[in-house]
Protein backbone atom coordinates (compact mmCIF):
# COMPACT_ATOMS: atom_id res chain seq x y z
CA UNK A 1 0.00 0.00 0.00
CA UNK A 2 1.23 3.20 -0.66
CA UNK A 3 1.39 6.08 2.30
CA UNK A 4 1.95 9.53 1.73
CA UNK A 5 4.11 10.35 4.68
CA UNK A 6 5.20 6.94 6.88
CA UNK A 7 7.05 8.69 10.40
CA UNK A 8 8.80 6.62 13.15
CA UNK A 9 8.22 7.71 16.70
CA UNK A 10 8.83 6.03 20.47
CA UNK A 11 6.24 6.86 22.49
CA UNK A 12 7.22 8.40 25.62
CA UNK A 13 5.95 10.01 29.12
CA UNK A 14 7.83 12.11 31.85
CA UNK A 15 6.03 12.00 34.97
CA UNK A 16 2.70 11.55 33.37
CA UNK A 17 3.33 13.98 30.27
CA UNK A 18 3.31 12.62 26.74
CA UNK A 19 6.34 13.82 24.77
CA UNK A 20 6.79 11.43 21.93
CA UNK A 21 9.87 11.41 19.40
CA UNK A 22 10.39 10.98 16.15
CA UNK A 23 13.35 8.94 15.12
CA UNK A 24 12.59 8.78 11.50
CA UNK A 25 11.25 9.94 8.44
CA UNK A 26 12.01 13.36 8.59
CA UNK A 27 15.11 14.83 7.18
CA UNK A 28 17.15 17.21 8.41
CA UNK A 29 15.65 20.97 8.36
CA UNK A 30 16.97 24.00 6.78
CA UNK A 31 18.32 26.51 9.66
CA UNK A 32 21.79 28.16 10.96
CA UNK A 33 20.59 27.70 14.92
CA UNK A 34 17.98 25.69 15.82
CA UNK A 35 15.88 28.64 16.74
CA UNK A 36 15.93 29.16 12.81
CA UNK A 37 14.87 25.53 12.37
CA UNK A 38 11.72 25.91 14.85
CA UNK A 39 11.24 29.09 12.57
CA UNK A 40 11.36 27.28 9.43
CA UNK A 41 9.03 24.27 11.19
CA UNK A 42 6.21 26.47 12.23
CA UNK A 43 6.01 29.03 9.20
CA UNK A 44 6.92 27.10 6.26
CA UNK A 45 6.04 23.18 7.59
CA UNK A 46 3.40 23.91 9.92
CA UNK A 47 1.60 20.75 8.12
CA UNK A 48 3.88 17.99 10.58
CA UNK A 49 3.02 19.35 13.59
CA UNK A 50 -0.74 19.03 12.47
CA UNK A 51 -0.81 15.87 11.05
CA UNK A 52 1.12 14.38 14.23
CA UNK A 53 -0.84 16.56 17.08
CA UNK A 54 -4.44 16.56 15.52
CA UNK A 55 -6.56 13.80 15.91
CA UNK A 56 -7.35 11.17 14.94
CA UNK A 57 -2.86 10.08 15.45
CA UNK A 58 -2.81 12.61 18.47
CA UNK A 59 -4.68 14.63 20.90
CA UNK A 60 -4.98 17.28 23.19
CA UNK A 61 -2.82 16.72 26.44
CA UNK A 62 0.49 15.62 23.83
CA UNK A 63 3.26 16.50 22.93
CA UNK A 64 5.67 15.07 19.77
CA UNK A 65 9.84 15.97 19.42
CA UNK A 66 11.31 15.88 16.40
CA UNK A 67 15.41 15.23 16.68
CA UNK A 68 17.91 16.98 14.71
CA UNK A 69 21.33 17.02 14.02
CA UNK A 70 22.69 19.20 16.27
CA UNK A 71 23.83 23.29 14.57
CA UNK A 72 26.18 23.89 17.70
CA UNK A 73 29.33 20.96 17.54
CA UNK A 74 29.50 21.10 21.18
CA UNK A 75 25.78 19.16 21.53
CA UNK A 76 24.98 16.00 20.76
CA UNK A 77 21.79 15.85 19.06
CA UNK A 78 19.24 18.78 18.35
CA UNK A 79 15.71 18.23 18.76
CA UNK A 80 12.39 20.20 18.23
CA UNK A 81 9.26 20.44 20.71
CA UNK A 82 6.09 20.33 19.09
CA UNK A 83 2.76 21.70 20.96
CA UNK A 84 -0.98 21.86 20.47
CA UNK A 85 -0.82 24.99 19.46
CA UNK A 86 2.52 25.78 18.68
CA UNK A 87 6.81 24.97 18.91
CA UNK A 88 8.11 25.31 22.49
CA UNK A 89 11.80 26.99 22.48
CA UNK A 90 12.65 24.86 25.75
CA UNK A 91 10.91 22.03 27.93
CA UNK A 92 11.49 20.49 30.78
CA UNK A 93 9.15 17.33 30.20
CA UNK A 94 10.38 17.07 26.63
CA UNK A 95 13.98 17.41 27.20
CA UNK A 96 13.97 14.25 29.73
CA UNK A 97 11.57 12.21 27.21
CA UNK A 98 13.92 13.26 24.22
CA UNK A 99 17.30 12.09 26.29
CA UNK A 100 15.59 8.70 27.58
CA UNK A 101 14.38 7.90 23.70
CA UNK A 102 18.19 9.04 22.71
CA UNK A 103 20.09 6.62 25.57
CA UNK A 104 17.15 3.85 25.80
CA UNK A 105 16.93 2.91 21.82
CA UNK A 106 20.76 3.13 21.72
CA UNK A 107 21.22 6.23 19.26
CA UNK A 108 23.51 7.79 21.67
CA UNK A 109 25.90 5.43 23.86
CA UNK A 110 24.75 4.56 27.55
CA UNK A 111 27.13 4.54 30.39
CA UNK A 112 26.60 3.44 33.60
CA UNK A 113 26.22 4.85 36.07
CA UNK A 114 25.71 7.81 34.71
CA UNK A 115 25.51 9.55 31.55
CA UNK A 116 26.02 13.13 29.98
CA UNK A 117 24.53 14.23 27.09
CA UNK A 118 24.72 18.02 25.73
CA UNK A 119 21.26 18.89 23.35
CA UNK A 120 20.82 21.85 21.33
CA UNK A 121 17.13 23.25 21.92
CA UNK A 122 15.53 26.61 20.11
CA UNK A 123 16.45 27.86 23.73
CA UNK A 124 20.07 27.23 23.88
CA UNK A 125 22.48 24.09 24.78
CA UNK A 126 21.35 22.29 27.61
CA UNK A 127 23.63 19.94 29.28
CA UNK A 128 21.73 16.41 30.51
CA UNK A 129 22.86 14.01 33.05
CA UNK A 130 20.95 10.71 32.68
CA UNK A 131 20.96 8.24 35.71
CA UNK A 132 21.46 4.57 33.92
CA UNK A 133 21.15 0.99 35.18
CA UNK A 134 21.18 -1.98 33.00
CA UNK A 135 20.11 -0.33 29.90
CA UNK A 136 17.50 2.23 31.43
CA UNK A 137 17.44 5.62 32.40
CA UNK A 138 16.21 6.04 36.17
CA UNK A 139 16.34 9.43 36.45
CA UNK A 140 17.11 12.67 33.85
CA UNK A 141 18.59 16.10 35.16
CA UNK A 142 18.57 18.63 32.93
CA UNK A 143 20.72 22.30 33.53
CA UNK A 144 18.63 24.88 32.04
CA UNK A 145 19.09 28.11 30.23
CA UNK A 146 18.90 31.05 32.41
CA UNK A 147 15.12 32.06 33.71
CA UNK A 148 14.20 35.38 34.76
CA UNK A 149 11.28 37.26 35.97
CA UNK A 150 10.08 39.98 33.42
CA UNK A 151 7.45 41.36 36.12
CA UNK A 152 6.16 40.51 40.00
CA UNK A 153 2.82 41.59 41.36
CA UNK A 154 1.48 43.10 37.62
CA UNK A 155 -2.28 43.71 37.57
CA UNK A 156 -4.54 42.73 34.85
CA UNK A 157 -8.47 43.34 34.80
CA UNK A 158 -9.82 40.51 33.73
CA UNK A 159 -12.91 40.21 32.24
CA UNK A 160 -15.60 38.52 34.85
CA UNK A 161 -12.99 38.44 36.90
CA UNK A 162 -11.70 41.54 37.43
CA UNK A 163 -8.44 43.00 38.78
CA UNK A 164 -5.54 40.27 39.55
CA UNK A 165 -1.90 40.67 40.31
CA UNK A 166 0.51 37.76 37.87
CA UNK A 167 3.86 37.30 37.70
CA UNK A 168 5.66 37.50 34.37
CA UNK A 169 8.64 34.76 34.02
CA UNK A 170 10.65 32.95 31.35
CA UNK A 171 11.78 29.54 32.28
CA UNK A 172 12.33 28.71 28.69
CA UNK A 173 8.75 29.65 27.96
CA UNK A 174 6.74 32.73 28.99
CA UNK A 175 4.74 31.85 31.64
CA UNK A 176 1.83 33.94 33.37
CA UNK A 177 2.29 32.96 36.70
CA UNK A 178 -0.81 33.14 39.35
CA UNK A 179 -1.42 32.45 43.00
CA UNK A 180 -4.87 29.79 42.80
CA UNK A 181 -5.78 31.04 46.68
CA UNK A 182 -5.54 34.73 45.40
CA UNK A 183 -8.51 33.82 43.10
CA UNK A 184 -10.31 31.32 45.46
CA UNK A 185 -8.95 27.90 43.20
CA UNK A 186 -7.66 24.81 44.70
CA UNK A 187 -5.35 22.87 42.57
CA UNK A 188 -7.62 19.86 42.13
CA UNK A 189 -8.94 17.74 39.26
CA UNK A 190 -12.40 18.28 40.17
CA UNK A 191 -11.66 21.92 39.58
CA UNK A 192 -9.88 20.80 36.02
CA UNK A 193 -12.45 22.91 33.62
CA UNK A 194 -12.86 25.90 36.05
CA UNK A 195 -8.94 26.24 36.29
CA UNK A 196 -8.80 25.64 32.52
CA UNK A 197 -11.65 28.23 31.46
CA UNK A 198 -10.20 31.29 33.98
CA UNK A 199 -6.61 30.35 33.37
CA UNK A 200 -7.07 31.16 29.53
CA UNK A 201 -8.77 34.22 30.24
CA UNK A 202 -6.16 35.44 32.45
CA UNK A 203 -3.66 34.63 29.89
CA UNK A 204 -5.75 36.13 27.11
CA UNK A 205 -6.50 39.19 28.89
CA UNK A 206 -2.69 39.84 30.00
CA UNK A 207 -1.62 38.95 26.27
CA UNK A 208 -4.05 41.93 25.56
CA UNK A 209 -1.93 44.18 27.40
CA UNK A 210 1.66 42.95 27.75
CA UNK A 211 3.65 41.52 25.66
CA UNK A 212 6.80 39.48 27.22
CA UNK A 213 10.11 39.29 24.51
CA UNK A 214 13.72 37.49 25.53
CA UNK A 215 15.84 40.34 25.57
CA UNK A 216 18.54 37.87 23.96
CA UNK A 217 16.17 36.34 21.01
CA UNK A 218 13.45 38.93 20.41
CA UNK A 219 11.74 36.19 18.75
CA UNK A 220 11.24 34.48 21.44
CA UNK A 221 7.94 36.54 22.69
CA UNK A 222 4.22 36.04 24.08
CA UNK A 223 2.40 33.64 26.13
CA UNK A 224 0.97 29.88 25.00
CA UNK A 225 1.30 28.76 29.20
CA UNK A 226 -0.40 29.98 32.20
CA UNK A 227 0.66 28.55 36.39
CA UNK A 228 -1.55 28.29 38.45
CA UNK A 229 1.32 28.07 41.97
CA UNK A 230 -0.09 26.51 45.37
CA UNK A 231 1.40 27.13 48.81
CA UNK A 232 4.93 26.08 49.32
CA UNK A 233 5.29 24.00 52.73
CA UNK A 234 8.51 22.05 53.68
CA UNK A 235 8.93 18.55 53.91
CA UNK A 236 12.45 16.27 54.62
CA UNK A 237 14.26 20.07 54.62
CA UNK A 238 13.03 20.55 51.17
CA UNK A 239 10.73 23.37 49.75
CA UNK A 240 7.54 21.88 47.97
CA UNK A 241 4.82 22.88 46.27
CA UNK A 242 2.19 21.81 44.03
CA UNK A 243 1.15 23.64 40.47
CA UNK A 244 -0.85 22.94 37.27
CA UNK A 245 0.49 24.55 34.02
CA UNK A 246 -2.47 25.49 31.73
CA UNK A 247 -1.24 25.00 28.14
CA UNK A 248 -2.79 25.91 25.01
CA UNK A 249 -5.14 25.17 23.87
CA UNK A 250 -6.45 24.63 27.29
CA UNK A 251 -5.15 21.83 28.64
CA UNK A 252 -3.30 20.68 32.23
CA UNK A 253 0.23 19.43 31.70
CA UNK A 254 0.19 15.89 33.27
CA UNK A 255 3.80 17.23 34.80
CA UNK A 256 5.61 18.75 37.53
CA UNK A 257 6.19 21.03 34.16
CA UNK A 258 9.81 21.34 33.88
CA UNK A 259 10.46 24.90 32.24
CA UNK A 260 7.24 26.17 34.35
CA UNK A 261 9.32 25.07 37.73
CA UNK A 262 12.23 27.04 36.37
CA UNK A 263 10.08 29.88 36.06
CA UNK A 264 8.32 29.30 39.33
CA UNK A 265 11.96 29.33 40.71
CA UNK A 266 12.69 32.52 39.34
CA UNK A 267 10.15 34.30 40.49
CA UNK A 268 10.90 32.75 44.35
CA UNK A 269 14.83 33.32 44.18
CA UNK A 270 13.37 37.31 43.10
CA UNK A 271 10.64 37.22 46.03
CA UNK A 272 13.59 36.19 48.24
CA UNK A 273 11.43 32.68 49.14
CA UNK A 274 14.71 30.76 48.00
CA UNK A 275 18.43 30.80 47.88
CA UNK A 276 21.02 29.35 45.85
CA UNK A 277 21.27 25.54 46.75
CA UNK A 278 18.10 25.42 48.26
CA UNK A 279 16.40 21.90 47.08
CA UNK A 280 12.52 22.63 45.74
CA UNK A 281 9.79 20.05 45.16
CA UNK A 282 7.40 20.88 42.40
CA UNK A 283 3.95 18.21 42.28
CA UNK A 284 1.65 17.96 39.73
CA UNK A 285 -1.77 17.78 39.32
CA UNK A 286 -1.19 14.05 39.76
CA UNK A 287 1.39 14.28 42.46
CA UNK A 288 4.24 13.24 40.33
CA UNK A 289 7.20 15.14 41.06
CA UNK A 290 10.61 17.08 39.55
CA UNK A 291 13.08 17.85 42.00
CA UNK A 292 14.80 21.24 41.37
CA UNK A 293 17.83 23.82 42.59
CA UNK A 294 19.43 26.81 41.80
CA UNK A 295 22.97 26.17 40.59
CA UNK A 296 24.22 29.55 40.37
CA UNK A 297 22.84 33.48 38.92
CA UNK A 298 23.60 35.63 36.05
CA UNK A 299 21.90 37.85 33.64
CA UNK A 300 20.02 37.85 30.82
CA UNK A 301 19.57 41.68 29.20
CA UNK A 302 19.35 43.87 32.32
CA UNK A 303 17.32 41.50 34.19
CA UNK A 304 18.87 39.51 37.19
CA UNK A 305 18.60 35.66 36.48
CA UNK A 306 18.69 32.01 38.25
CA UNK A 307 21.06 29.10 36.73
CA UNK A 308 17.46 26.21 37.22
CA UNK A 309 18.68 22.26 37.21
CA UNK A 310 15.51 19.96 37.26
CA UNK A 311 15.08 16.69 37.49
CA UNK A 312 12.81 13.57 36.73
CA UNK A 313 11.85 10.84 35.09
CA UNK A 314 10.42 9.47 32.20
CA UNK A 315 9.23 5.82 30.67
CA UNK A 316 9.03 4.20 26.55
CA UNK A 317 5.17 3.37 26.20
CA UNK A 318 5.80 2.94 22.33
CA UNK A 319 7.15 1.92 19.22
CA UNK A 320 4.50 3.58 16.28
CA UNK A 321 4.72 4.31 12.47
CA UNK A 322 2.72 7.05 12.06
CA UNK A 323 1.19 6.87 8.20
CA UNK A 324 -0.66 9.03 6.12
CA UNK A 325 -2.78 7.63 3.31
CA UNK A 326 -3.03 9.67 0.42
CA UNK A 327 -6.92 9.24 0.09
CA UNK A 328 -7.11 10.55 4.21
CA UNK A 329 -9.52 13.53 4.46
CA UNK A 330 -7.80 14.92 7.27
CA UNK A 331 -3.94 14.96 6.52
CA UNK A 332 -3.58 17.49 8.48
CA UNK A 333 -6.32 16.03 11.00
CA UNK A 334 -9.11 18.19 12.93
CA UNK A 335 -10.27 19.10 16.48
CA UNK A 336 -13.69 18.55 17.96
CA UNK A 337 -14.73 21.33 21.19
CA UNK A 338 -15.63 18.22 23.56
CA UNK A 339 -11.45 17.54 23.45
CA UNK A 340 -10.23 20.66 22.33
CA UNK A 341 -10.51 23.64 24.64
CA UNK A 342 -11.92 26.37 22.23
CA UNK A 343 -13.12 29.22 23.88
CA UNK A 344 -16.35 31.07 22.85
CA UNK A 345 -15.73 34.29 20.98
């Protein structure tokens, strides 16, 4: 039978969060950096992304990676993070999927007991050490790029809402960060749609009035995540702290949310709620957990920043060939509104 497009991909989860690779049938993409690949990906070859994400081959609460040869010599491998809605620069859940897939199927060499592996992301290199035993990975760490708070305590009227302070942050992605007890939420799933439905007006309304930009790669700008932060307790002499990241289009990241806890540590290093060294739990909304630090600070333009290290775990569910049939209706698939947050106009 003849297929249109035929794609290899390991399925793959990182504390509960989907973030799938593809290991073949894509060739390499045109680009200097791999910020100009992600460029290339989403305005000229948008039509991967859809036919991957979209149902009926994905849905909602996924994500898919597609590895690259690396642009800098000192990584690796390069790889690509694919979203609902759109290409993440830098992810935390994505990066330790991405490095089990690598080490796991053998396309990089595993050493025990541990391994190091340097990956060049749309955000910058990020240097991974993987945790091996007997040909798996037990745990992934992961030393991001620098995060950095663009604003603290920033109000936004929001409509039916009205006036809330947010916190502005980069953690790799530009998050809208919000206190759920400011607002009356608990962190729950039997809140799910309520934090879903005011956590994209939140972010829709502060889009409407601020728009965040790296000052190192302007074209890294705007807002596709919202976090919702609960209370921070201590437990064992560690900081920790539950959260649910909203992403678009409306949906809860089954993760701790890796670049979302390097925001989330950004903002408390700047509130003066954590110090360098300090260890920091992050839960998620199903009480799977990264464990995170600050390894140093810098700066990033003329804001002050935090050096984040995360890390977690992740499991293969998969080995798929993803297929296309020329005759398909949908090749680059469709959403339905009882999956698909899609928010009334």
């Amino acid at each position: 039978m003849h297929f249109s497009r035929s794609i290899t991909v390991v399925g793959c989860h990182a504390e509960g969060e989907v973030g799938d690779v593809i290991t073949g049938g894509v060739l390499d993409v045109p680009g200097k950096t791999m910020f100009d690949k992600l460029v290339h990906m989403e305005t000229k070859n948008d039509s991967l992304r859809q036919l991957l994400l979209n149902e009926p081959r994905g849905r909602s609460s996924m994500n898919t990676n597609l590895l690259l040869p690396p642009c800098d010599p000192r990584a690796d491998a390069g790889f690509l993070i694919m979203e609902s809605d759109d290409y993440a620069p830098m992810s935390g859940s994505n990066i330790i999927c991405t490095t089990t897939v690598l080490l796991e199927t053998g396309m990089l060499a595993m050493k025990e007991p541990s391994t190091k592996v340097t990956l060049d992301t749309a955000a910058g290199l990020v240097t991974v050490t993987a945790e091996c035993k007997a040909g798996k990975c037990l745990s992934v760490e992961f030393e991001n790029v620098p995060a950095f708070v663009l604003e603290l305590d920033y109000l936004v009227n929001v409509p039916g809402i009205g006036q809330i302070s947010v916190d502005i942050a980069y953690g790799g992605m530009m998050y809208v960060l919000v206190d759920a007890a400011s607002l009356g939420l608990k962190i729950d799933n039997q809140h799910a749609r309520q934090l879903v439905e005011i956590g994209e007006k939140i972010k829709r309304a502060t889009e409407a009035v601020y728009t965040p930009v790296h000052p190192e790669n302007p074209g890294i700008k705007g807002f596709s995540v919202l976090e919702f932060t609960g209370p921070v307790t201590e437990e064992k002499g560690a900081k920790v702290a539950t959260n649910v990241v909203i992403v678009s289009p409306g949906r809860f990241d089954r993760s701790p949310c890796g670049s979302g806890t390097c925001a989330r540590l950004a903002v408390m290093h700047c509130k003066g709620e954590i110090g360098v060294g300090e260890d920091f739990t992050h839960r998620s909304i199903l009480g799977t957990e990264f464990h995170s630090q600050i390894r140093g600070t810098t700066t990033v333009g003329k804001h002050s920043a935090i050096l984040p290290t995360v890390k977690g775990r992740a499991w293969i569910t998969s080995f798929k060939q993803i297929v296309l049939d020329p005759n398909d209706p949908f090749p680059e698939g469709f959403r339905v509104a009882d999956q698909w947050h899609m928010p009334h106009n």
